[in-house]
N, C-alpha and C. Protein backbone atom coordinates (compact mmCIF):
# COMPACT_ATOMS: atom_id res chain seq x y z
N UNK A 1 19.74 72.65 225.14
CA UNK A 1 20.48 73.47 224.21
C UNK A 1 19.63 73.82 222.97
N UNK A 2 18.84 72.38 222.53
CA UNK A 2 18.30 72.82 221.05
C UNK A 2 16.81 73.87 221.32
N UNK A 3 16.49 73.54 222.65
CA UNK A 3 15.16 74.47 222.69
C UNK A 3 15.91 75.71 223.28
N UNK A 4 16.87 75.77 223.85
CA UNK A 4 17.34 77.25 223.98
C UNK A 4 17.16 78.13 222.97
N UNK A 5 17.94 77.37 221.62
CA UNK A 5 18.29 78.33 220.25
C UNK A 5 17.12 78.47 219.76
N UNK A 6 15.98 77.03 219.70
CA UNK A 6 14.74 77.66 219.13
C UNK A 6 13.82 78.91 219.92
N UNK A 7 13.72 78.86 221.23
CA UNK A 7 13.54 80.01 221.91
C UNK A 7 13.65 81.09 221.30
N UNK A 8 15.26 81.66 220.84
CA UNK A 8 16.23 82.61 220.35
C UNK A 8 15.68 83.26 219.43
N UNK A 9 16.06 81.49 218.50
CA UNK A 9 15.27 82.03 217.14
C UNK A 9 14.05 82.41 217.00
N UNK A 10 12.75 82.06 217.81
CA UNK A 10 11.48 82.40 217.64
C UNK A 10 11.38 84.01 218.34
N UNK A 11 12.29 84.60 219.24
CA UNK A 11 12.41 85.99 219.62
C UNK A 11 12.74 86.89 218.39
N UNK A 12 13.69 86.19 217.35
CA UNK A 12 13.88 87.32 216.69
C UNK A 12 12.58 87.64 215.83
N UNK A 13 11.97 87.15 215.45
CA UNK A 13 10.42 87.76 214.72
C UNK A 13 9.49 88.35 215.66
N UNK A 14 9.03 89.49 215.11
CA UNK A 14 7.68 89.82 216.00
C UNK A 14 6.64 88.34 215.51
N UNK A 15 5.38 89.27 216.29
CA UNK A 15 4.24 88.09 215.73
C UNK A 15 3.62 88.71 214.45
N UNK A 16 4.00 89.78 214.12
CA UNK A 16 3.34 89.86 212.31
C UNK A 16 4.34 88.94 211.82
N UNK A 17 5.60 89.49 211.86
CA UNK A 17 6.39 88.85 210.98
C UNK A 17 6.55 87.43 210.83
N UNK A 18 6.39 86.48 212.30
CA UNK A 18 5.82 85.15 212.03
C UNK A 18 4.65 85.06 211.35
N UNK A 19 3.60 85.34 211.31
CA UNK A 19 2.38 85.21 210.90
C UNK A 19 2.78 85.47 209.03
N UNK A 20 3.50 86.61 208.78
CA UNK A 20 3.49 86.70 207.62
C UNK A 20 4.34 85.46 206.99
N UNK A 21 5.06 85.08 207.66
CA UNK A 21 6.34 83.70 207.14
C UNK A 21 5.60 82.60 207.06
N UNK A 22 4.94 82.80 208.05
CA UNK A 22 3.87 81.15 208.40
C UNK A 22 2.92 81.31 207.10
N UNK A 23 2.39 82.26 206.79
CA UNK A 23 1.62 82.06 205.56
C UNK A 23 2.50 82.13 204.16
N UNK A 24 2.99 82.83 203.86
CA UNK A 24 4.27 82.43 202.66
C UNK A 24 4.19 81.18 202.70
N UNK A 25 5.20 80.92 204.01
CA UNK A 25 5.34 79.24 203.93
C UNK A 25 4.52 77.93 203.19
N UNK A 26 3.30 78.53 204.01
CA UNK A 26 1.92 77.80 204.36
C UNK A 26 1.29 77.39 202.88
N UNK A 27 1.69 78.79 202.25
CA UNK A 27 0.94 78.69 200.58
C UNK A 27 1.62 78.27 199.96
N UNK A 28 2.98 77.52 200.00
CA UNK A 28 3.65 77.34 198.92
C UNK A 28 3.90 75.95 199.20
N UNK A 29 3.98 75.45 200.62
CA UNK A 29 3.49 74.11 200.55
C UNK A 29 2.22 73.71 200.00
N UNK A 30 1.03 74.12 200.48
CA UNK A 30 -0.20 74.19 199.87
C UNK A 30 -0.63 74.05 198.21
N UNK A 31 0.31 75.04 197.51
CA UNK A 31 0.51 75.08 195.85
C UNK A 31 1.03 74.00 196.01
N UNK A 32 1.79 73.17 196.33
CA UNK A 32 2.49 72.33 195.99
C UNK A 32 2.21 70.99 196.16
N UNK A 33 0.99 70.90 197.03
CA UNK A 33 0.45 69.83 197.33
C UNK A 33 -1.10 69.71 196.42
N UNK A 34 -1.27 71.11 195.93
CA UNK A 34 -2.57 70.96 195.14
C UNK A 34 -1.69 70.28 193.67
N UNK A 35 -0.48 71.02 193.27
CA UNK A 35 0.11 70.18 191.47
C UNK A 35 0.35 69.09 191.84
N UNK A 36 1.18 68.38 193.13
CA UNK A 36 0.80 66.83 193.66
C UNK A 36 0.23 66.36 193.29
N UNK A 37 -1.01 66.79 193.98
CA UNK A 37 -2.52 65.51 194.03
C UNK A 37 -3.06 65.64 192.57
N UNK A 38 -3.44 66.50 191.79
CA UNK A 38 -3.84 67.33 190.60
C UNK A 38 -3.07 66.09 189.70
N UNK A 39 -1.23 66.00 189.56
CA UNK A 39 -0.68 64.99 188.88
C UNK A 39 -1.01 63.62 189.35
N UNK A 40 -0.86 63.53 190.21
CA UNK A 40 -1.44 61.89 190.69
C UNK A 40 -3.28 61.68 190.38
N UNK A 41 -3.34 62.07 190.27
CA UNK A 41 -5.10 61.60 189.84
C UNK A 41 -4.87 61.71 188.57
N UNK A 42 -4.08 62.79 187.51
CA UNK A 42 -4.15 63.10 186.15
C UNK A 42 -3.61 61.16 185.71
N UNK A 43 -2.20 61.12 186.77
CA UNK A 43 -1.42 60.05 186.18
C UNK A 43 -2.40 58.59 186.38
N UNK A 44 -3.28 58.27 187.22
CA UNK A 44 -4.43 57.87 187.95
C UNK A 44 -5.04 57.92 186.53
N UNK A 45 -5.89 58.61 186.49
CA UNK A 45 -6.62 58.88 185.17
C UNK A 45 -5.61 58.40 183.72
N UNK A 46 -4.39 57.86 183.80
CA UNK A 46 -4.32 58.22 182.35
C UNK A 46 -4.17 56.33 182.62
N UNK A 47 -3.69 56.03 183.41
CA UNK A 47 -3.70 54.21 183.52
C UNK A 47 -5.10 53.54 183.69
N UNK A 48 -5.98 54.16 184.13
CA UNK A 48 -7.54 53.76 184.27
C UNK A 48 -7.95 53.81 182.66
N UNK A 49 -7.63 55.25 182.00
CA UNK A 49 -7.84 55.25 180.65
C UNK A 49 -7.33 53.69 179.78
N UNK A 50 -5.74 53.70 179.97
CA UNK A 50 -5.34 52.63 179.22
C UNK A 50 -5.80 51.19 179.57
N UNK A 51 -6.64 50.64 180.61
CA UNK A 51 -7.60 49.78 180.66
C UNK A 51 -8.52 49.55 180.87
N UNK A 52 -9.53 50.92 180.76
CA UNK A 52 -10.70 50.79 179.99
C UNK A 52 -11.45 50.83 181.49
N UNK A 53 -10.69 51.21 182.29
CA UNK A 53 -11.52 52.02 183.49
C UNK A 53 -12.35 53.46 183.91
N UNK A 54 -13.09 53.70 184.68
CA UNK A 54 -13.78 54.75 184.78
C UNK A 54 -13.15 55.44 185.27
N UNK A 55 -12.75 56.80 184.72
CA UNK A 55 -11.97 58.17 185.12
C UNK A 55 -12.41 58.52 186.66
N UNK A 56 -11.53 59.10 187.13
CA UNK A 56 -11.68 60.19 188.32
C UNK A 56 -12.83 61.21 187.98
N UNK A 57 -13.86 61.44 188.66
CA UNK A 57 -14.31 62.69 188.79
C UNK A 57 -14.53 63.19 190.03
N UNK A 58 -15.10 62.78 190.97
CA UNK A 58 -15.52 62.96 192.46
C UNK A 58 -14.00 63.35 193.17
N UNK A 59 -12.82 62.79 192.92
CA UNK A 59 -11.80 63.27 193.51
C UNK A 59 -11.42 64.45 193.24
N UNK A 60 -11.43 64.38 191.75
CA UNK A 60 -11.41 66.63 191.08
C UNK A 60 -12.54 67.27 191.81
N UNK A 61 -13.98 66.80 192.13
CA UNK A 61 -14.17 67.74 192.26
C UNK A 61 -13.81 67.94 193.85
N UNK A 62 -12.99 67.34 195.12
CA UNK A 62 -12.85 67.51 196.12
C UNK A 62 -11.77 68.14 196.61
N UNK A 63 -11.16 68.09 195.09
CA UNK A 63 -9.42 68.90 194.95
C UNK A 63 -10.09 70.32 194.55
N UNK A 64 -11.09 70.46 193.95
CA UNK A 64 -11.71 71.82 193.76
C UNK A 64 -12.51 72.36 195.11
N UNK A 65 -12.80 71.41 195.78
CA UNK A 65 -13.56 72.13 196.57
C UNK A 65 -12.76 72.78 198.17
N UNK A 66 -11.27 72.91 197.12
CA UNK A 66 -10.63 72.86 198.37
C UNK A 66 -10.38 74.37 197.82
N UNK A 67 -9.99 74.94 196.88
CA UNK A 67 -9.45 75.74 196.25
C UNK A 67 -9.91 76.76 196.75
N UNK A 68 -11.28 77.34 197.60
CA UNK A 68 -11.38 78.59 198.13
C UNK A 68 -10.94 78.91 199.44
N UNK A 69 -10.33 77.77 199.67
CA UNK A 69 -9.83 77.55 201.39
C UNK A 69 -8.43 78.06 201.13
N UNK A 70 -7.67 77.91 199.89
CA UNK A 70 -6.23 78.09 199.30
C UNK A 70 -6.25 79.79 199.25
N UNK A 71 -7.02 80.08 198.51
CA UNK A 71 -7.29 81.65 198.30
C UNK A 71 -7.13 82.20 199.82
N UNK A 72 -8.03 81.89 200.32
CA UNK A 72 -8.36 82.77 201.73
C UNK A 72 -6.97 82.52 202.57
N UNK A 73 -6.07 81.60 202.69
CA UNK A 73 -4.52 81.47 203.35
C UNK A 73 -4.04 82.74 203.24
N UNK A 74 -3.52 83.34 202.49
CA UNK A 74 -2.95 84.94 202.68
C UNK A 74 -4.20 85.79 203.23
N UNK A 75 -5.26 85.58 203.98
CA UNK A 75 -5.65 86.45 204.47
C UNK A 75 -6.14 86.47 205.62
N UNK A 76 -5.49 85.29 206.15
CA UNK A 76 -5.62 84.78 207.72
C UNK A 76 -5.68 85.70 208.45
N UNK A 77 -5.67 86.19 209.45
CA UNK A 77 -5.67 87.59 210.33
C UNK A 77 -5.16 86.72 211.56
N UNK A 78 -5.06 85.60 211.69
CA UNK A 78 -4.60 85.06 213.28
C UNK A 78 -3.79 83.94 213.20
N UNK A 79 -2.80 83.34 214.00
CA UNK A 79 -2.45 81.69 213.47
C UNK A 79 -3.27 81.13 213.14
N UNK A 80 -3.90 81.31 214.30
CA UNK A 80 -4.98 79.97 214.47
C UNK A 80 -6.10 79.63 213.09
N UNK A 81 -6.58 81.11 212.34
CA UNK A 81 -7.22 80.75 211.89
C UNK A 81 -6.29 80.36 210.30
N UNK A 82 -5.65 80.71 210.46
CA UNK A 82 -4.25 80.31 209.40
C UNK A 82 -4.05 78.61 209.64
N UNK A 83 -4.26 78.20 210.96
CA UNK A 83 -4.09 76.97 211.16
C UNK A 83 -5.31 76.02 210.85
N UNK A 84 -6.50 76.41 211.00
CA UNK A 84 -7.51 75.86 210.47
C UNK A 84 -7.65 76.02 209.10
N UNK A 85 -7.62 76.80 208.41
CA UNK A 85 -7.59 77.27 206.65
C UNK A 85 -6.70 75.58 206.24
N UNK A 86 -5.49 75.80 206.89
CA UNK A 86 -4.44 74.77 206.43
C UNK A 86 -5.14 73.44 206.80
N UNK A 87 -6.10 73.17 207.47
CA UNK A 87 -6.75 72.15 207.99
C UNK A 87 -7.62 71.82 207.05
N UNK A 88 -8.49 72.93 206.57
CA UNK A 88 -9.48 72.26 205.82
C UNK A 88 -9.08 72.47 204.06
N UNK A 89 -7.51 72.52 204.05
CA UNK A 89 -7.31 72.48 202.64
C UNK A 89 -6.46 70.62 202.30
N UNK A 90 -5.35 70.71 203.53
CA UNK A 90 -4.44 69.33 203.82
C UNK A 90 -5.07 67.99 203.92
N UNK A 91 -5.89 68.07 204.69
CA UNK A 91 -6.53 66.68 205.08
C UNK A 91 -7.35 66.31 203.86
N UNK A 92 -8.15 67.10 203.17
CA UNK A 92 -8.59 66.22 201.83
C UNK A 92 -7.67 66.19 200.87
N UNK A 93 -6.47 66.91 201.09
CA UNK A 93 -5.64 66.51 200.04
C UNK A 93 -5.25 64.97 200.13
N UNK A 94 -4.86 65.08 201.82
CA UNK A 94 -3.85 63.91 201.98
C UNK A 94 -4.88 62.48 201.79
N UNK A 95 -6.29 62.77 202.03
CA UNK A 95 -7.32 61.54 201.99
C UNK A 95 -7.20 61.22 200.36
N UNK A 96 -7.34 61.90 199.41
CA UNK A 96 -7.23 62.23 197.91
C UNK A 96 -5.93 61.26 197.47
N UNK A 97 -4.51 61.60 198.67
CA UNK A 97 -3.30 60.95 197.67
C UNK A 97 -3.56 59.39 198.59
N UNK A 98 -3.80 59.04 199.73
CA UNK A 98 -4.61 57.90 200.28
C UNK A 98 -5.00 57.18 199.10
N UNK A 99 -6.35 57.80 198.91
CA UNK A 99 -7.32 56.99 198.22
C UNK A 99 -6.84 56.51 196.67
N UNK A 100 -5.91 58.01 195.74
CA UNK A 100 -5.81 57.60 194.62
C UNK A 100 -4.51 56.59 194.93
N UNK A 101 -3.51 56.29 195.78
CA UNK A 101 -2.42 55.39 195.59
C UNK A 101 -3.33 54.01 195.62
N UNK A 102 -4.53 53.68 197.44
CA UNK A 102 -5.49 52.47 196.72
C UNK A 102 -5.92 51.87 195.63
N UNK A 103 -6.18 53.14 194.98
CA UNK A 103 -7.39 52.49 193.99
C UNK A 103 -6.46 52.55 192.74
N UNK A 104 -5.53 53.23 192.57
CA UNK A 104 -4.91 53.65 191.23
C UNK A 104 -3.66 52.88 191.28
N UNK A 105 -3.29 52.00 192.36
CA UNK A 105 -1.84 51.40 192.39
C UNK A 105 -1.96 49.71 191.78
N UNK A 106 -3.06 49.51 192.01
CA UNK A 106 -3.45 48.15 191.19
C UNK A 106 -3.62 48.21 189.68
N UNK A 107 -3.94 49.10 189.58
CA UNK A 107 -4.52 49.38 187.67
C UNK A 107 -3.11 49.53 187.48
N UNK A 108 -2.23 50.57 187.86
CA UNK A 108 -1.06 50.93 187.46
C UNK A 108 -0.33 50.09 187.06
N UNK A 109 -0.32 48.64 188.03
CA UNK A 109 0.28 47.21 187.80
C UNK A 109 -0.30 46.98 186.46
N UNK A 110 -1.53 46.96 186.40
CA UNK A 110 -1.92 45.84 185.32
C UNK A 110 -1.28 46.83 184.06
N UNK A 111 -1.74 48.03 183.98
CA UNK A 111 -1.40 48.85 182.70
C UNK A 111 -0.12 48.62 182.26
N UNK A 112 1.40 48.66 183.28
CA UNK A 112 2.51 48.56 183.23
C UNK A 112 2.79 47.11 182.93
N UNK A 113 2.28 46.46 183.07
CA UNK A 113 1.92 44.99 182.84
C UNK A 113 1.64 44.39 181.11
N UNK A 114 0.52 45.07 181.09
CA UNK A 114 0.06 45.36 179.71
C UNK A 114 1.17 45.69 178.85
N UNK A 115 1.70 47.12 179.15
CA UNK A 115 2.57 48.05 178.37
C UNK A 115 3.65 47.15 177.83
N UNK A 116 4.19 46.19 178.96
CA UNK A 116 5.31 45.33 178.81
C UNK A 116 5.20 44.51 177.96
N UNK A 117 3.91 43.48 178.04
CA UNK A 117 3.88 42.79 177.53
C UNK A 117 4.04 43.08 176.02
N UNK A 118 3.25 44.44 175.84
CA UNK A 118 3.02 44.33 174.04
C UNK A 118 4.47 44.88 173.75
N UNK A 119 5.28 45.65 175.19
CA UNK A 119 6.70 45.52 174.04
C UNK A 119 7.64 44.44 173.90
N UNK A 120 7.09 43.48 174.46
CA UNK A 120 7.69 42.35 174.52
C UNK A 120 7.28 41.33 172.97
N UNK A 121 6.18 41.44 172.75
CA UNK A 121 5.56 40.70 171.51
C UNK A 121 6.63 41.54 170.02
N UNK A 122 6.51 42.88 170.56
CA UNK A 122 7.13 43.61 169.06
C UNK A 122 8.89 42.92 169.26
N UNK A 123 8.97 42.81 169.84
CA UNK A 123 10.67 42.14 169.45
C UNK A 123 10.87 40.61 169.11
């Protein structure tokens, strides 16, 4: 039954008009996963700051080096290559929110840790 209706539903679009939805789509998940990762390294960066850890840089610049792969998405000419674009923009994102929850989820403890403590001394 449920692959009947998806059948159905995938008849009513031509293949521009999928192709054009699939990229809409495609970019606005995409935007949305670049202010993601972008805030999580910023927030990353601001708890490394408050204990005197070494900032992010190598991860910005891998969130940048994704950014011409983002551009070129609206100008896919095929799925497929619409599907690779999305390939080589996603996977370093998702290695990026990986790596910064590792490395940035321990500091986060101690900072929040920290934070507590000194509001604990002022009362």
């Amino acid at each position: 039954m449920l692959t009947e209706w998806l059948a159905k539903a995938g008849g009513w679009f031509t293949p521009e008009q999928y192709l054009l939805w699939t990229r809409v789509e495609g970019l606005a998940w995409t935007l949305a996963d670049l202010v993601i990762v972008w805030y999580l390294l910023r927030l990353g960066n601001l708890c490394r700051a408050s204990m005197g850890r070494r900032q992010h840089r190598i991860a910005y610049a891998v969130l940048a080096m994704t950014l011409p792969f983002v551009a070129l998405l609206p100008f896919a000419q095929t799925g497929m290559a619409f599907f690779f674009l999305e390939l080589l923009v996603t996977i370093p994102h998702f290695v990026l929110i990986v790596y910064a929850l590792l490395t940035d989820a321990p500091i986060a403890a101690q900072a929040l840790h920290r934070m507590l403590a000194v509001e604990n001394r002022r009362e």
